[in-house]
N, C-alpha and C. Protein backbone atom coordinates (compact mmCIF):
# COMPACT_ATOMS: atom_id res chain seq x y z
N UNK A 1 -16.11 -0.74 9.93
CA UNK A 1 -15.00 -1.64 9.67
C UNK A 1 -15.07 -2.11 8.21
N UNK A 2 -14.12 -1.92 7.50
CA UNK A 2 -14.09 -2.12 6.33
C UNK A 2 -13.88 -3.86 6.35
N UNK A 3 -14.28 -4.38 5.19
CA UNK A 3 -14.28 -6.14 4.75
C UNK A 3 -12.82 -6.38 4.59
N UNK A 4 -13.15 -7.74 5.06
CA UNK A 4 -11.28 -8.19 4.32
C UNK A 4 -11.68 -8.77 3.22
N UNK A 5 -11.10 -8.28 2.21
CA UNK A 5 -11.40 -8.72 0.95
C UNK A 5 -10.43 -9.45 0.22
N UNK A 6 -9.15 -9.46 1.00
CA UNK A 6 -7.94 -9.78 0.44
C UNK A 6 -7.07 -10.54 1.73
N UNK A 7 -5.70 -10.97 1.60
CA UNK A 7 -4.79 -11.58 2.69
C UNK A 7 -4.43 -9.87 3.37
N UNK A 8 -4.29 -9.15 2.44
CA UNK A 8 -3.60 -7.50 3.22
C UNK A 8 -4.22 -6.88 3.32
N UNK A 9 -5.48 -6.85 3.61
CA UNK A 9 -6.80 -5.80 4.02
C UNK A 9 -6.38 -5.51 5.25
N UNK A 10 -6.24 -6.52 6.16
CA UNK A 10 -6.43 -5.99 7.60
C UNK A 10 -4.76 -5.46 8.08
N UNK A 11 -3.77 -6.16 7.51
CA UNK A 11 -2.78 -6.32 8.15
C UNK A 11 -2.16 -4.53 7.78
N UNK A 12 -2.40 -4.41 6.52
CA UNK A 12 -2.41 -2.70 5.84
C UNK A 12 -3.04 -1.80 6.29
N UNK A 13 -4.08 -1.85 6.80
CA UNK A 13 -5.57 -1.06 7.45
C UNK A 13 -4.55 -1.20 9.09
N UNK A 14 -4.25 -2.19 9.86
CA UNK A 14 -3.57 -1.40 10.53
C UNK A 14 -2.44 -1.12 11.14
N UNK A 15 -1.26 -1.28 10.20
CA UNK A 15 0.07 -0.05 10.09
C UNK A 15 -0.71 0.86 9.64
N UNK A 16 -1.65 0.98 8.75
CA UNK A 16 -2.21 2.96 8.62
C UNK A 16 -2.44 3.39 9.99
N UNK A 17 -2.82 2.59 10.51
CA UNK A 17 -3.80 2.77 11.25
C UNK A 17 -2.65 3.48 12.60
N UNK A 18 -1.94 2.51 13.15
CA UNK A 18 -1.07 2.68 13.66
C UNK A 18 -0.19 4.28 13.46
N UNK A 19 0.26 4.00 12.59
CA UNK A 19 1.17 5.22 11.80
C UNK A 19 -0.12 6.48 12.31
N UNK A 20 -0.73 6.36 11.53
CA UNK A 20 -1.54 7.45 11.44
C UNK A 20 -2.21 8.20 13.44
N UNK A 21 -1.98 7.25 13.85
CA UNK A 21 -2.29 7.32 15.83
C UNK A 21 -1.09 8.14 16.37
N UNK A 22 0.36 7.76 15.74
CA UNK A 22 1.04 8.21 16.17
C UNK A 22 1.57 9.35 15.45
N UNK A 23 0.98 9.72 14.75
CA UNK A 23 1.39 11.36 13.60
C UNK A 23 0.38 12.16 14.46
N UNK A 24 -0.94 11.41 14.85
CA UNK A 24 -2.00 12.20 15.88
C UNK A 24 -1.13 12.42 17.34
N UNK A 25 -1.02 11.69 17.77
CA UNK A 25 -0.83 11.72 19.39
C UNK A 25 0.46 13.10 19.00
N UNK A 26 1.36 13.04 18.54
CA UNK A 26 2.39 13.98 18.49
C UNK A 26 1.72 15.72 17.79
N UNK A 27 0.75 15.43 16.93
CA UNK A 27 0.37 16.79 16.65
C UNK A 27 0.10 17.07 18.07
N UNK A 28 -1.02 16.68 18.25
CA UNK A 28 -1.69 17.40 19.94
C UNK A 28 -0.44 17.48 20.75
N UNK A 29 0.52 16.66 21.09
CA UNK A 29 1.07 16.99 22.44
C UNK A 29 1.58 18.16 21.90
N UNK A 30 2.78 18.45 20.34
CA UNK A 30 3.29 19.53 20.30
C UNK A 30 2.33 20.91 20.10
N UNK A 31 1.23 20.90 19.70
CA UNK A 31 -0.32 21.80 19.87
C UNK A 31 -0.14 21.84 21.54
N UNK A 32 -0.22 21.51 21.93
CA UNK A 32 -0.49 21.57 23.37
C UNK A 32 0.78 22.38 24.11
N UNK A 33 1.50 21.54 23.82
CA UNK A 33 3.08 22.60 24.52
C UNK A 33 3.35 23.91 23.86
N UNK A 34 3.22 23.61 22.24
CA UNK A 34 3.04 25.37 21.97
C UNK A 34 2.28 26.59 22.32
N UNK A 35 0.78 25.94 22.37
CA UNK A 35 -0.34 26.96 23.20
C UNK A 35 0.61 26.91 24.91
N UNK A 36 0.87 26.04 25.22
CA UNK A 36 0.96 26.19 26.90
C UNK A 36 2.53 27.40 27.28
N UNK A 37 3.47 26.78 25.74
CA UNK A 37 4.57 27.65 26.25
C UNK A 37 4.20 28.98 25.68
N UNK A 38 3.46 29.67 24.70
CA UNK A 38 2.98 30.72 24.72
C UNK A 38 2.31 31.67 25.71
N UNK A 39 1.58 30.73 26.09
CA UNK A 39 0.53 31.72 27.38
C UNK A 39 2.11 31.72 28.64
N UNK A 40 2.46 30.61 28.96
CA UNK A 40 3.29 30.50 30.63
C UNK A 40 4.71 31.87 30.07
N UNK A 41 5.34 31.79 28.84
CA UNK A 41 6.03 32.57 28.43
C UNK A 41 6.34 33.44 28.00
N UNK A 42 5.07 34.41 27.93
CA UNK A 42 4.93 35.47 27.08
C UNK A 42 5.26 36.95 27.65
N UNK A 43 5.85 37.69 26.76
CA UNK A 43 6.46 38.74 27.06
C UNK A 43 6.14 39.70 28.43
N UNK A 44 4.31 40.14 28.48
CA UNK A 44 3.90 40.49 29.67
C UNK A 44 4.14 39.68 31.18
N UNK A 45 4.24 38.32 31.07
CA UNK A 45 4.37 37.65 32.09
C UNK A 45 6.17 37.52 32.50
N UNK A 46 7.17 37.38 31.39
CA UNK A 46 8.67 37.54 31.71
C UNK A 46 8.83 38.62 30.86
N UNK A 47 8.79 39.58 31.23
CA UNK A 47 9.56 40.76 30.35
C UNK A 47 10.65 40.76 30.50
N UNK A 48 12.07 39.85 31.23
CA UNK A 48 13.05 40.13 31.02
C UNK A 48 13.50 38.87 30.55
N UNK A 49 14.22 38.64 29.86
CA UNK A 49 14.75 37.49 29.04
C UNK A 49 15.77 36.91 30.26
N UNK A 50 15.57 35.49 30.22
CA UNK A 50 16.31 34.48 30.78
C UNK A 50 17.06 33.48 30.29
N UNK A 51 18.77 33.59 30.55
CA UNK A 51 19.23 32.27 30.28
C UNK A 51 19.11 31.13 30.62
N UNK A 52 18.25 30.13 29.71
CA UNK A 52 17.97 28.68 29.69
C UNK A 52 19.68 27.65 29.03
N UNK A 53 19.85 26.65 30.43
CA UNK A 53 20.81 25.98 30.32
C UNK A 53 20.66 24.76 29.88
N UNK A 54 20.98 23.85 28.85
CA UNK A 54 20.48 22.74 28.10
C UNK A 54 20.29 21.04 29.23
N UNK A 55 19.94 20.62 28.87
CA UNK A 55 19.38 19.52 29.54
C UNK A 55 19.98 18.17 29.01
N UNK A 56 20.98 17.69 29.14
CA UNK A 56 21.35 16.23 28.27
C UNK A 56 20.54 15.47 28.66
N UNK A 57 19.96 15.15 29.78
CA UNK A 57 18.69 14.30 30.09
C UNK A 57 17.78 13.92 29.07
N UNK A 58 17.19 15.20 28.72
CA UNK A 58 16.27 15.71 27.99
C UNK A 58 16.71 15.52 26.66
N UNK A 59 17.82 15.89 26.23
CA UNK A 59 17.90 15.71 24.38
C UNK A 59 18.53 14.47 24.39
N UNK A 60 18.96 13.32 25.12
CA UNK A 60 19.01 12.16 24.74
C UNK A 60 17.93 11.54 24.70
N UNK A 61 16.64 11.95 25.50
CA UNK A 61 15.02 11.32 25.44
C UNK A 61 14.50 11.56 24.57
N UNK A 62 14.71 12.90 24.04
CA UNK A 62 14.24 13.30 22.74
C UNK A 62 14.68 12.63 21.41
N UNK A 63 16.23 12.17 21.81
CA UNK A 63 16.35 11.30 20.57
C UNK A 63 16.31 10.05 20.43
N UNK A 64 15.98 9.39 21.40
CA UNK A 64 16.26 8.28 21.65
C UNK A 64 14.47 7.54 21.27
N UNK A 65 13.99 8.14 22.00
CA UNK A 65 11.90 7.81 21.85
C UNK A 65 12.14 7.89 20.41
N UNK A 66 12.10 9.22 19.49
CA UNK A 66 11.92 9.58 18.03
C UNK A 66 12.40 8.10 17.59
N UNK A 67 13.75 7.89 17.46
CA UNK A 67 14.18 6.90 16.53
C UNK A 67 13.75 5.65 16.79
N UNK A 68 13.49 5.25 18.08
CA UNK A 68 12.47 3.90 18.38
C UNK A 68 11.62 3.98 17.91
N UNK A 69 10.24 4.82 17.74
CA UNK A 69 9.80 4.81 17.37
C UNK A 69 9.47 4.66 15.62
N UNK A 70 10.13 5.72 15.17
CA UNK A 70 10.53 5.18 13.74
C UNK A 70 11.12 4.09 13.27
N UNK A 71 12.34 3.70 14.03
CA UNK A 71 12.35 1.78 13.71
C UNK A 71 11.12 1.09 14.13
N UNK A 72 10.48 1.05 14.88
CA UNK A 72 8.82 -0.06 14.86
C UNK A 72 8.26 0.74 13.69
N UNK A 73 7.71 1.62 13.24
CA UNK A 73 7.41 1.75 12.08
C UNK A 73 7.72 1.34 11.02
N UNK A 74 8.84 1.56 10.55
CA UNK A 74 9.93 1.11 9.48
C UNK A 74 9.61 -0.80 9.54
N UNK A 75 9.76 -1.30 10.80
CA UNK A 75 9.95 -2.62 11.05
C UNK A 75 8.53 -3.69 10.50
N UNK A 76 7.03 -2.94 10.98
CA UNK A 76 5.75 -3.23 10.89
C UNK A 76 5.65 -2.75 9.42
N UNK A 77 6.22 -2.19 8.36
CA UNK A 77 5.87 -1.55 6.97
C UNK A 77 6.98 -2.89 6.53
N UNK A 78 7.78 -3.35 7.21
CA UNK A 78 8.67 -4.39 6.38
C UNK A 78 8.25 -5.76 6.43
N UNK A 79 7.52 -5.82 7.43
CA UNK A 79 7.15 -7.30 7.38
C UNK A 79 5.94 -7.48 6.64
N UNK A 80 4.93 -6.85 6.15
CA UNK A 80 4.15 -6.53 5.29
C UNK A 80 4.97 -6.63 4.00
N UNK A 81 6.03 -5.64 3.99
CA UNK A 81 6.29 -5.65 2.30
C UNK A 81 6.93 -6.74 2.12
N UNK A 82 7.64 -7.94 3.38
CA UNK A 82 8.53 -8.66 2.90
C UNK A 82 7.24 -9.89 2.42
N UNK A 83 6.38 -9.77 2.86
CA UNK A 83 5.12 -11.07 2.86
C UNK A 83 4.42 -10.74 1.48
N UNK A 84 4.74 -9.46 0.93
CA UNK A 84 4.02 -9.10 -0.17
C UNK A 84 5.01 -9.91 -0.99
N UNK A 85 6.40 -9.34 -1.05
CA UNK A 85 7.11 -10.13 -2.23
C UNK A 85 7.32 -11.48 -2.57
N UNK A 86 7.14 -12.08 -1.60
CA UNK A 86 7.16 -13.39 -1.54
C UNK A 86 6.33 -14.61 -1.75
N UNK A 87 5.65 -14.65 -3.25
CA UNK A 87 4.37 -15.19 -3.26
C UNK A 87 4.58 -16.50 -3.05
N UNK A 88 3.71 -17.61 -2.35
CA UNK A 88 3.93 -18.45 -1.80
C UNK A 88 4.26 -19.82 -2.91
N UNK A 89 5.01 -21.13 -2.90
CA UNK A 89 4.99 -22.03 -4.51
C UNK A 89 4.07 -22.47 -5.04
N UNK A 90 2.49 -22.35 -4.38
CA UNK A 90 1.33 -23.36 -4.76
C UNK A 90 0.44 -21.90 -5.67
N UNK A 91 1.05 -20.85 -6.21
CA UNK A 91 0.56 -19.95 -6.37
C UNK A 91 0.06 -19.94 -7.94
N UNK A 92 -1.04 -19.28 -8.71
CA UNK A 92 -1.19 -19.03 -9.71
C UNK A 92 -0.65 -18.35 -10.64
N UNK A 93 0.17 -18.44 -11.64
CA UNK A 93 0.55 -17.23 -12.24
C UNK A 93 0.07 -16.64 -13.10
N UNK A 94 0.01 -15.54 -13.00
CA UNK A 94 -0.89 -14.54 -14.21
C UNK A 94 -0.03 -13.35 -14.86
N UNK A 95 0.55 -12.93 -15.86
CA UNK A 95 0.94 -12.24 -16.48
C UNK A 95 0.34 -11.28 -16.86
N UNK A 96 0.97 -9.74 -15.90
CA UNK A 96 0.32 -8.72 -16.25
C UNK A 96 1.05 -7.54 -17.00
N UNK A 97 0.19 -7.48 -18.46
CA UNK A 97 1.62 -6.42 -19.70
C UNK A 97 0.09 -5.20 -19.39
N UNK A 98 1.39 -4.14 -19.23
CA UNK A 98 0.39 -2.58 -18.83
C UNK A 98 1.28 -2.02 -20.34
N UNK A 99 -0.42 -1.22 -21.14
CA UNK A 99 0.57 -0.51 -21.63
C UNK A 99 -0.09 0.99 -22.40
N UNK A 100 -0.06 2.15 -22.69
CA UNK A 100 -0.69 3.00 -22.80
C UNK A 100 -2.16 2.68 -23.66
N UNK A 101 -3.11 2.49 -23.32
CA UNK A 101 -3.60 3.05 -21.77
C UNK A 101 -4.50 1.81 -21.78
N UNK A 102 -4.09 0.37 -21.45
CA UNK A 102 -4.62 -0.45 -21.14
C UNK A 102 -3.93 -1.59 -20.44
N UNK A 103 -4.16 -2.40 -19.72
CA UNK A 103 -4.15 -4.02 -19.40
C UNK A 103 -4.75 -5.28 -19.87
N UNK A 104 -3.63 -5.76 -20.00
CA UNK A 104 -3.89 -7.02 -20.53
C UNK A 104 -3.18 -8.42 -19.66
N UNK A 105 -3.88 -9.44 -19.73
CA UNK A 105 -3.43 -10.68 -18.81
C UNK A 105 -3.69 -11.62 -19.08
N UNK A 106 -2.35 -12.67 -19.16
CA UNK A 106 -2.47 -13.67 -20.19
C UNK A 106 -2.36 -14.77 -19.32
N UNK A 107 -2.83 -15.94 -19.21
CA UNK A 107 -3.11 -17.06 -18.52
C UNK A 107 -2.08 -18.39 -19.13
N UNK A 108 -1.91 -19.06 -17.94
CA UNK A 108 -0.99 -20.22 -18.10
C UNK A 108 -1.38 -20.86 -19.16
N UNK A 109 -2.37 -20.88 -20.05
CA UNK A 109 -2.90 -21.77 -20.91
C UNK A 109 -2.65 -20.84 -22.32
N UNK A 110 -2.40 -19.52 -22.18
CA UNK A 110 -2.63 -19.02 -23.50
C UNK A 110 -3.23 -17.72 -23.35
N UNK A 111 -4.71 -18.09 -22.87
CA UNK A 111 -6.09 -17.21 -22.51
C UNK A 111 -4.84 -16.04 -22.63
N UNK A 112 -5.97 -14.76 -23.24
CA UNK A 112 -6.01 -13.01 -22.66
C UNK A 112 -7.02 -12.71 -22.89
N UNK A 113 -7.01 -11.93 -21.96
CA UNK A 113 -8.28 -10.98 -21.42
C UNK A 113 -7.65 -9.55 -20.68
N UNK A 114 -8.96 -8.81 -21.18
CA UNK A 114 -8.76 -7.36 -20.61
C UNK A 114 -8.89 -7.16 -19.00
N UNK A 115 -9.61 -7.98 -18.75
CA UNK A 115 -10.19 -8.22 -17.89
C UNK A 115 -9.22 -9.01 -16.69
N UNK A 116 -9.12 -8.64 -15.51
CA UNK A 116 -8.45 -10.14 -14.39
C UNK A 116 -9.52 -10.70 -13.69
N UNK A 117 -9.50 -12.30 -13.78
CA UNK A 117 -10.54 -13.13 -13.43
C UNK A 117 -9.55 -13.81 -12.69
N UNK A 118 -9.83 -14.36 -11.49
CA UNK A 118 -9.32 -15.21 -10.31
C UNK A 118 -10.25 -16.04 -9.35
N UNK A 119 -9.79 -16.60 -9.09
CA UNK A 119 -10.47 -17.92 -8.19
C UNK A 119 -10.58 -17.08 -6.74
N UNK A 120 -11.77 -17.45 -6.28
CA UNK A 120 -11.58 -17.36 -4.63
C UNK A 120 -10.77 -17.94 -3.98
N UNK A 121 -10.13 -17.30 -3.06
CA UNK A 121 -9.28 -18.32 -1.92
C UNK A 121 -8.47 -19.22 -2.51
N UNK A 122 -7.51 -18.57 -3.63
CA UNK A 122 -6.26 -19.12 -4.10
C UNK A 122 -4.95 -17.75 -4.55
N UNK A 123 -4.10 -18.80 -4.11
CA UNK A 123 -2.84 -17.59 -4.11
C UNK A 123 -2.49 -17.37 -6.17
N UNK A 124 -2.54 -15.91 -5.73
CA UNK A 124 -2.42 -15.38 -7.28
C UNK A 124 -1.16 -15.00 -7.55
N UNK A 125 -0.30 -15.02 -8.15
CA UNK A 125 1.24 -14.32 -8.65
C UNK A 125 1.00 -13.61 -9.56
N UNK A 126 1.00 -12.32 -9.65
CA UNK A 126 0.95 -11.07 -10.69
C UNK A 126 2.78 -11.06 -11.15
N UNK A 127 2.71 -11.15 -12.16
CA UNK A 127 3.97 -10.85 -12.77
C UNK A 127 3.92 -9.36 -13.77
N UNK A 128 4.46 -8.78 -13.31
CA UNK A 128 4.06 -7.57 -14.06
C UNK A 128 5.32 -6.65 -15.33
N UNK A 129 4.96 -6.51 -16.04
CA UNK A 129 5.70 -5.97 -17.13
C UNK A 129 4.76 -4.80 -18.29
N UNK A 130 5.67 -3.90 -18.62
CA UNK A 130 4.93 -2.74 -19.16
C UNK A 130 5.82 -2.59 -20.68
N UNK A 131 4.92 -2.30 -21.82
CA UNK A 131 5.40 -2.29 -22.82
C UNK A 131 6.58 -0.94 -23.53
N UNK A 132 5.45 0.11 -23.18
CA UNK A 132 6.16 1.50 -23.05
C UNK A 132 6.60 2.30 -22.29
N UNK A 133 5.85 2.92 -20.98
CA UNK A 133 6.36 3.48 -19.93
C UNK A 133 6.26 3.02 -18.44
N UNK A 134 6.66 3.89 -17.33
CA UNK A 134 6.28 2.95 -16.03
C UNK A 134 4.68 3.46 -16.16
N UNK A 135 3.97 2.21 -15.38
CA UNK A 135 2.84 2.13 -14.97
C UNK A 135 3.02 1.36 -13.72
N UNK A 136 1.51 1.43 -13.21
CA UNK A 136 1.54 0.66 -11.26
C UNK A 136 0.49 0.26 -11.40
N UNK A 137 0.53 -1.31 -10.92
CA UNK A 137 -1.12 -2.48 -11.36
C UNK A 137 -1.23 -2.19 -9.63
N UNK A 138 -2.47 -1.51 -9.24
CA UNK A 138 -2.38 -0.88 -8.08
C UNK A 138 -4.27 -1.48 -8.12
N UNK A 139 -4.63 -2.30 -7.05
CA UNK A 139 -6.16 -2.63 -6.68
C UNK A 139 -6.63 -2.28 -5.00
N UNK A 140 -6.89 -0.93 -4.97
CA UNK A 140 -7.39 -0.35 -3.56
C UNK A 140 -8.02 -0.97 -2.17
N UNK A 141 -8.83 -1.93 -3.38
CA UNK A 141 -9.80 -2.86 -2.06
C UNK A 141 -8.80 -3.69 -1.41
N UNK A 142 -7.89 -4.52 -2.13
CA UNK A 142 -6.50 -5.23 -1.90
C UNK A 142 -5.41 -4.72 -1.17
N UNK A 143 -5.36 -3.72 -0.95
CA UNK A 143 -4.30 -2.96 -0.28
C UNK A 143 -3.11 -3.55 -1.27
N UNK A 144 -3.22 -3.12 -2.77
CA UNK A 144 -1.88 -3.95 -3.49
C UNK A 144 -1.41 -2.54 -4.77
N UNK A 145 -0.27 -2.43 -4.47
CA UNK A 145 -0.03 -1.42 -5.36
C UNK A 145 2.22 -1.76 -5.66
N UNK A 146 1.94 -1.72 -7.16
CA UNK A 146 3.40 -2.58 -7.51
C UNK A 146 3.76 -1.73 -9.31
N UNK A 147 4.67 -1.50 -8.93
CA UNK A 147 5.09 -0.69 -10.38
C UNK A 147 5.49 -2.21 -11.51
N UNK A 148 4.91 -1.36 -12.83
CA UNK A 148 4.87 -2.39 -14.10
C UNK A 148 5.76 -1.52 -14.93
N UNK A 149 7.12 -1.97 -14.93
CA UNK A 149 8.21 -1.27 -15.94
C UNK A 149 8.81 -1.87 -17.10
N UNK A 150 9.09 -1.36 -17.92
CA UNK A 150 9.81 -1.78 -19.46
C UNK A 150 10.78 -2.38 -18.97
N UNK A 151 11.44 -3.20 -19.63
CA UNK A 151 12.48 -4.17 -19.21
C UNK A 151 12.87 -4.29 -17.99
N UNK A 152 11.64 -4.63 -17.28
CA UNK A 152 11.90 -4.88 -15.53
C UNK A 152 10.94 -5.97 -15.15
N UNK A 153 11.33 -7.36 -14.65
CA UNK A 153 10.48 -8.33 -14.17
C UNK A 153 10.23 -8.15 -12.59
N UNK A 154 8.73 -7.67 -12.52
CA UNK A 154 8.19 -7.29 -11.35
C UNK A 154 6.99 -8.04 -11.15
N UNK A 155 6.96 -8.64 -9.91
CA UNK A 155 5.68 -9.35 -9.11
C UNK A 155 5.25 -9.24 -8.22
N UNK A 156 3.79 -9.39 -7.40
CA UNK A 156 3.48 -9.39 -6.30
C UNK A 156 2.21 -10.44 -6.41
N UNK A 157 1.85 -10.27 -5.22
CA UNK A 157 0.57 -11.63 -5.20
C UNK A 157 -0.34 -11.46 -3.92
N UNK A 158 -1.18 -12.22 -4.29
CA UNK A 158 -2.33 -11.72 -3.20
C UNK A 158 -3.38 -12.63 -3.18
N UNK A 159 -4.64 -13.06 -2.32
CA UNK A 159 -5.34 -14.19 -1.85
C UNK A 159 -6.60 -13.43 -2.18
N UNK A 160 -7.51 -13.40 -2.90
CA UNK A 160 -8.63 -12.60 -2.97
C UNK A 160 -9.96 -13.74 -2.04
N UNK A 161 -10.12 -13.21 -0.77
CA UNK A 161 -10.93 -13.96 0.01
C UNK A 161 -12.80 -13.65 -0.09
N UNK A 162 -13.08 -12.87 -0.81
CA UNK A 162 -14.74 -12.46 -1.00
C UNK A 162 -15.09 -11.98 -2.54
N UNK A 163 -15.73 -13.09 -3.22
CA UNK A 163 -16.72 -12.75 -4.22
C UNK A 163 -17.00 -11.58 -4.63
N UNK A 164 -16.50 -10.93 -5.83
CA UNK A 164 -17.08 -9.56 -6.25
C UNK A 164 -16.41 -9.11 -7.21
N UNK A 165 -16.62 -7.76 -7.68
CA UNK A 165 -15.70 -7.04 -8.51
C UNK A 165 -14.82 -5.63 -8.34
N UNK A 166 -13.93 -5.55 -8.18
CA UNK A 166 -13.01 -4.70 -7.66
C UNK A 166 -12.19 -4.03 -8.75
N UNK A 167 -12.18 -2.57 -8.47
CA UNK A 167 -11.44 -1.67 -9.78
C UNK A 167 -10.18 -1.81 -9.58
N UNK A 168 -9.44 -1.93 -10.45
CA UNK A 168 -7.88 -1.91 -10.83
C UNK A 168 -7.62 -1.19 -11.72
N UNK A 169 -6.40 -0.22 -11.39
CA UNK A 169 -6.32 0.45 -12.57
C UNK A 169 -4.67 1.15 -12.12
N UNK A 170 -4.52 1.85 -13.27
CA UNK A 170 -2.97 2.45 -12.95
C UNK A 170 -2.80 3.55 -12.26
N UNK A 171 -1.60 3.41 -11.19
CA UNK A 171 -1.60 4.90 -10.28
C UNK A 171 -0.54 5.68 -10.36
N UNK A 172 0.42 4.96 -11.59
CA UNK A 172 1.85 6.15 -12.15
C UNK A 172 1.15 7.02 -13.37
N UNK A 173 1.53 8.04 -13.12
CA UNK A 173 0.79 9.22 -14.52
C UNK A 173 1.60 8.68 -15.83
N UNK A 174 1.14 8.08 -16.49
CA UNK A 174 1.78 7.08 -17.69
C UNK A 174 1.39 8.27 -19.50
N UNK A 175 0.82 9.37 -19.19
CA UNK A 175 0.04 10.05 -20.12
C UNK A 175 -1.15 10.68 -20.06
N UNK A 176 -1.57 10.95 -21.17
CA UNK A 176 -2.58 11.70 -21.44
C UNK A 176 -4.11 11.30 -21.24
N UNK A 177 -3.74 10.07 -21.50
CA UNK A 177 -5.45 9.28 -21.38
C UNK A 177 -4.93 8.31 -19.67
N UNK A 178 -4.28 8.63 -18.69
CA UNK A 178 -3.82 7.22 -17.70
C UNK A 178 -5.19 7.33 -16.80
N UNK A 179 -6.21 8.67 -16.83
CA UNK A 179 -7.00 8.18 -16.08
C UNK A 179 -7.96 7.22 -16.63
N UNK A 180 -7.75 7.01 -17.88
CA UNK A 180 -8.91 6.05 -18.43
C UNK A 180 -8.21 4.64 -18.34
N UNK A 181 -7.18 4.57 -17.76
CA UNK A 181 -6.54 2.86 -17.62
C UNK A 181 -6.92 2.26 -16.42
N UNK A 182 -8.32 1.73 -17.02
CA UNK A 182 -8.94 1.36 -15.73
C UNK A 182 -9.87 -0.19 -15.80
N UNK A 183 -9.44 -1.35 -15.22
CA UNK A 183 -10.55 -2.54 -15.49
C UNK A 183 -10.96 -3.11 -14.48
N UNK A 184 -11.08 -4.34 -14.45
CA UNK A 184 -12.06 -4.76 -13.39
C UNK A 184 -11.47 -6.13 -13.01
N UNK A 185 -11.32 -6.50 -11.53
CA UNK A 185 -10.91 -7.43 -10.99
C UNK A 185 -11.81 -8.07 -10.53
N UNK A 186 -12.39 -9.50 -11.35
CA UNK A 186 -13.34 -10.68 -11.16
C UNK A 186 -13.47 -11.77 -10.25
N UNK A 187 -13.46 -11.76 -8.69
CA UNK A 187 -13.12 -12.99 -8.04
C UNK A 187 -14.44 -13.73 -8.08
N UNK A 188 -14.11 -15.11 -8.66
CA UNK A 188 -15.26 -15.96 -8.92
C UNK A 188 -15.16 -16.89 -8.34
N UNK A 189 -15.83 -18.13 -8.29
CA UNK A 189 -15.94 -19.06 -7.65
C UNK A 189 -14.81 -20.46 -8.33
N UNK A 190 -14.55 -21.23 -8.03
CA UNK A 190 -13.12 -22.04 -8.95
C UNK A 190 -13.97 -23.01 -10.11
N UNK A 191 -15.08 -22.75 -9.57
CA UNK A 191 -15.97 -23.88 -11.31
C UNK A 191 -16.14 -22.57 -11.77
N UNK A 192 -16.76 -21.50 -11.75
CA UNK A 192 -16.68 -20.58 -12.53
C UNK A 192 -15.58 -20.24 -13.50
N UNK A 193 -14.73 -20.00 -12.41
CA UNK A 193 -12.84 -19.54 -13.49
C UNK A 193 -12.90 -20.42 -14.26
N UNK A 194 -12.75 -21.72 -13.81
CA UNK A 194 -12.14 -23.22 -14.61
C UNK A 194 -12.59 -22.96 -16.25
N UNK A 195 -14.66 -22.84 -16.04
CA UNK A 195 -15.56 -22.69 -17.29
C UNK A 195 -15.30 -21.31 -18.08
N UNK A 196 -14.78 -20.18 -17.05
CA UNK A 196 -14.35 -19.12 -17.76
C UNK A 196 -13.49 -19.43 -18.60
N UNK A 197 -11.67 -19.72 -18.11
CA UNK A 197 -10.59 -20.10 -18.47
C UNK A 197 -10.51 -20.97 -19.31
N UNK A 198 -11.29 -22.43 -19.48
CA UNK A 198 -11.57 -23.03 -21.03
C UNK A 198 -12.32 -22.84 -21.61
N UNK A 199 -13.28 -21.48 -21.83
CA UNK A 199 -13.95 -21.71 -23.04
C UNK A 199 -13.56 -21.21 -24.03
């Protein structure tokens, strides 16, 4: 079991999770009916071809399950993304400018740093903006990934709940060097930040 390291660790981990059960359960059954209608159907066993008469029963079940199903999908991926956009008012804001081939983040006071430093167990507001091309301030452990575009005001936000350091880096191909656009996400303790942030 992976850590919650963030507010969307778990809730992301499982719609994958989910999603991913039901892309399984459907391989096998249709694996299964194809091996089964192969062997029960095969030429030596009916050598003479038979007219099969359609079933409305059957192709309204067929369409009817599919698209339920894909609306609860669709539905469980929206309430996630709608909780992502919506960073809460007691939130921090941090200004994030992406731009070939680095990050930079500038603090309510002034502060920049290459670096993102955040408090434990406080709501963060990423505001994101990119100087030259698209880029995506995308942090894996976080389950947080948000495109940073040229004249486009874009945000997301997130609760970093466990002490540590976590890679961030860009996941739109922005160039030649984008795999080297890569830094480090600092969750510290709130006397820590505070002594970080004024010195």
């Amino acid at each position: 079991m992976i850590a919650q390291v963030s507010n969307y660790t778990q809730s992301v981990d499982n719609t994958f999770i989910i999603v991913t059960g039901i892309c399984v359960f459907f391989l096998l059954l249709i694996t299964v009916l194809l091996v089964f209608f192969s062997i029960r159907y095969n030429k030596k066993r009916n050598p003479k071809a038979l007219n099969i008469h359609g079933s409305t029963k059957l192709e309204v079940i067929w369409t009817i399950i599919p698209t339920l199903i894909v609306l609860y999908i669709f539905w469980i991926g929206w309430v996630d993304y709608k909780e992502l956009a919506n960073a809460p008012k007691d939130s921090m804001v941090i200004q994030a400018t992406a731009s070939m081939w680095q990050w930079k983040f500038t603090y309510s006071n002034g502060k920049v740093a290459d670096t993102l430093y955040v408090p434990v167990n406080q709501n963060i507001k990423m505001k994101l903006n990119a100087t030259d091309v698209d880029h995506s301030f995308y942090i894996p452990a976080f389950r947080i990934k948000r495109d940073a575009m040229p004249n486009t005001n874009n945000s997301t936000w997130f609760n970093a709940e466990k002490l540590g350091s976590y890679t961030l880096f860009c996941a739109e191909y922005c160039g030649l060097n984008h795999s080297k656009m890569i830094t480090k996400l600092k969750v510290v303790s709130k006397e820590d930040f505070n002594n970080w942030l004024n010195k």
